[in-house]
Protein backbone atom coordinates (compact mmCIF):
# COMPACT_ATOMS: atom_id res chain seq x y z
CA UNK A 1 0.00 0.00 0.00
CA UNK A 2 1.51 3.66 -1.04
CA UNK A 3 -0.80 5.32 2.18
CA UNK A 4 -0.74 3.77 5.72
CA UNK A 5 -2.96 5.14 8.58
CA UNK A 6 -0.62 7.25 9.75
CA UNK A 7 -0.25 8.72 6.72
CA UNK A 8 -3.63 9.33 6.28
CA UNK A 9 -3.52 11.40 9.60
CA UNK A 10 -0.85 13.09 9.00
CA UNK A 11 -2.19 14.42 6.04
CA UNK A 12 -5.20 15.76 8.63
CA UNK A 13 -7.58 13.12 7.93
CA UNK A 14 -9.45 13.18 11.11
CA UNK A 15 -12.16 10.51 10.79
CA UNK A 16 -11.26 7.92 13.13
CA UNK A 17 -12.66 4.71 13.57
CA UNK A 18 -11.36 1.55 13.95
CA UNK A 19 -8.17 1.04 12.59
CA UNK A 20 -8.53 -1.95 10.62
CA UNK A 21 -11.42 -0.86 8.78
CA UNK A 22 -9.34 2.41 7.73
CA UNK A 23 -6.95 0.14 6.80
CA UNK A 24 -9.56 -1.56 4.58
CA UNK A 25 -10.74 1.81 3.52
CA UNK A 26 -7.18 2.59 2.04
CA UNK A 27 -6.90 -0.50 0.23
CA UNK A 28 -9.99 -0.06 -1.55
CA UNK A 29 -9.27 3.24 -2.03
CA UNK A 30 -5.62 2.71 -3.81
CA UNK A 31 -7.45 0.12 -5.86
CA UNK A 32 -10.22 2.31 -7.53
CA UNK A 33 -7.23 5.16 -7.73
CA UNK A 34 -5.07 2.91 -9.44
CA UNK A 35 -7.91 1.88 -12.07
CA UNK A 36 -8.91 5.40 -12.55
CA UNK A 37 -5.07 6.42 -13.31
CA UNK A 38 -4.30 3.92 -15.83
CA UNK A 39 -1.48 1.81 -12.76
CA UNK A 40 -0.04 5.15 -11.42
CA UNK A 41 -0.16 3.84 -8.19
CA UNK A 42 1.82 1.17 -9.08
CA UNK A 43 3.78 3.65 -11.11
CA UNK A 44 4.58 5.88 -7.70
CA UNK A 45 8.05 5.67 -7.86
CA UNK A 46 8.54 7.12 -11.34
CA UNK A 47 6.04 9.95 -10.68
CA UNK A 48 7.73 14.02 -9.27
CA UNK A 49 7.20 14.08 -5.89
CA UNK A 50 4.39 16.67 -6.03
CA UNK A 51 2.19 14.53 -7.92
CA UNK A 52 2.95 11.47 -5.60
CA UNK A 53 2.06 13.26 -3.06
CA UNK A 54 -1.35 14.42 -4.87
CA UNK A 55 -1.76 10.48 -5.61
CA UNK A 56 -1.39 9.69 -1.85
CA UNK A 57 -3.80 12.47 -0.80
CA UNK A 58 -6.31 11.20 -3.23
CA UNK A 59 -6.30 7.93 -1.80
CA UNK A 60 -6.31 9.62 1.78
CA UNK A 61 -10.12 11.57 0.20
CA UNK A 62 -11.27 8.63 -1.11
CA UNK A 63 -11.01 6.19 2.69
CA UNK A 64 -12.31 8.83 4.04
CA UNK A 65 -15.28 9.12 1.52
CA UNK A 66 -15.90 5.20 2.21
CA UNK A 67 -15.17 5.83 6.40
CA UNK A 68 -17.75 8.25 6.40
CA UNK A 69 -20.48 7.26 3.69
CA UNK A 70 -19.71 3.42 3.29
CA UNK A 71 -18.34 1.84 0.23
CA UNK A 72 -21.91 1.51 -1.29
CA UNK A 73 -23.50 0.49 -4.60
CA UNK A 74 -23.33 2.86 -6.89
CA UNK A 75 -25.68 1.30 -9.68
CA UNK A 76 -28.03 1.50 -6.91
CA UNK A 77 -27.65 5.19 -6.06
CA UNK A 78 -30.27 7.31 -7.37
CA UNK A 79 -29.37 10.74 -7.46
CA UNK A 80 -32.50 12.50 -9.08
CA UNK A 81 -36.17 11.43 -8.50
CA UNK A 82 -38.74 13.19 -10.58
CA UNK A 83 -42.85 12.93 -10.39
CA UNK A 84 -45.22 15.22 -12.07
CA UNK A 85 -48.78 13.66 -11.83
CA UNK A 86 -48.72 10.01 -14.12
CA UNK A 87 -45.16 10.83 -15.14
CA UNK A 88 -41.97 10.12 -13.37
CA UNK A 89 -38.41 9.64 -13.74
CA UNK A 90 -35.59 8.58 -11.79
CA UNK A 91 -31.75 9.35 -12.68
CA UNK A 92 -29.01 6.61 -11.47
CA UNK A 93 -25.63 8.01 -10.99
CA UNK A 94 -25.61 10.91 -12.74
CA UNK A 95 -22.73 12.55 -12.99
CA UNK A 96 -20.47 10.06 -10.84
CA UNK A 97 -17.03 8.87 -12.20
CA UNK A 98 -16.46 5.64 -11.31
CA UNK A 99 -17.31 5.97 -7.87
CA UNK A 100 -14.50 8.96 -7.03
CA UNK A 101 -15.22 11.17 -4.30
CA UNK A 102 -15.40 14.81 -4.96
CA UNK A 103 -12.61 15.58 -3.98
CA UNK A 104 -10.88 12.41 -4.86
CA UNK A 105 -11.79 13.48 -8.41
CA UNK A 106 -10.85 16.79 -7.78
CA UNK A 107 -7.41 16.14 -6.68
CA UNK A 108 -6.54 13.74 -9.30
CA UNK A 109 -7.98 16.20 -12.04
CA UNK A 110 -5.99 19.37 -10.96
CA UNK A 111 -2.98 17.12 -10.35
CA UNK A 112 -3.45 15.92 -14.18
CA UNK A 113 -3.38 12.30 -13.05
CA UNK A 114 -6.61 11.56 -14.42
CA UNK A 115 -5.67 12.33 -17.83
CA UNK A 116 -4.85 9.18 -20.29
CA UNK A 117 -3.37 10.73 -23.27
CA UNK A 118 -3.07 8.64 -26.19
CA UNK A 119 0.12 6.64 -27.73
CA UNK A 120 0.37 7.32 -31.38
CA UNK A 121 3.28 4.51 -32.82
């Protein structure tokens, strides 16, 4: 794992609960970080410090986002609910990226880490 709990902490993470499920939290967090950065977790090493450090802090948002709200279902989630008299619709997940916290998202976008690119041979 690239972020421990004390890490997380350290960073001023303050939602504390037991430590083993923030430990859980962080390693489903680095996994759904990893996938939405194409490996760069796995990649740390070879990354500038500043954007390892954005990497880690993304991870730290995203535990917390699953300490606080739970890890969820997002094809469940229904985000908009509308009824006018006979007619009604209902919006799943609209607008979510693959799960990502707000500010997991956030990070990762302003840090430049979300962006793929594309190899031209």
């Amino acid at each position: 794992m690239i972020v421990n709990t004390d890490y997380y902490y350290n960073s001023g993470f303050e939602n504390k609960g037991d430590t083993q499920g923030l430990e859980r939290a962080l390693a489903r967090a680095e996994r759904l970080i990893d996938l939405v950065t194409s490996g760069k977790c796995r990649e740390l090493d070879s990354l500038p410090e500043a954007a390892q450090e954005q990497l880690k802090y993304a991870v730290c948002a995203q535990a917390e986002w699953y300490v606080i709200y739970g890890y969820g279902n997002p094809d469940d989630t229904i985000d908009c609910k509308v009824r006018l008299g006979d007619f009604s619709y209902e919006s799943r997940n609209n607008g979510v990226t693959k799960s990502l916290s707000p500010v997991a998202e956030g990070t990762l976008k302003l840090s430049g880490l979300l962006y793929s690119g594309t190899e031209v041979k």
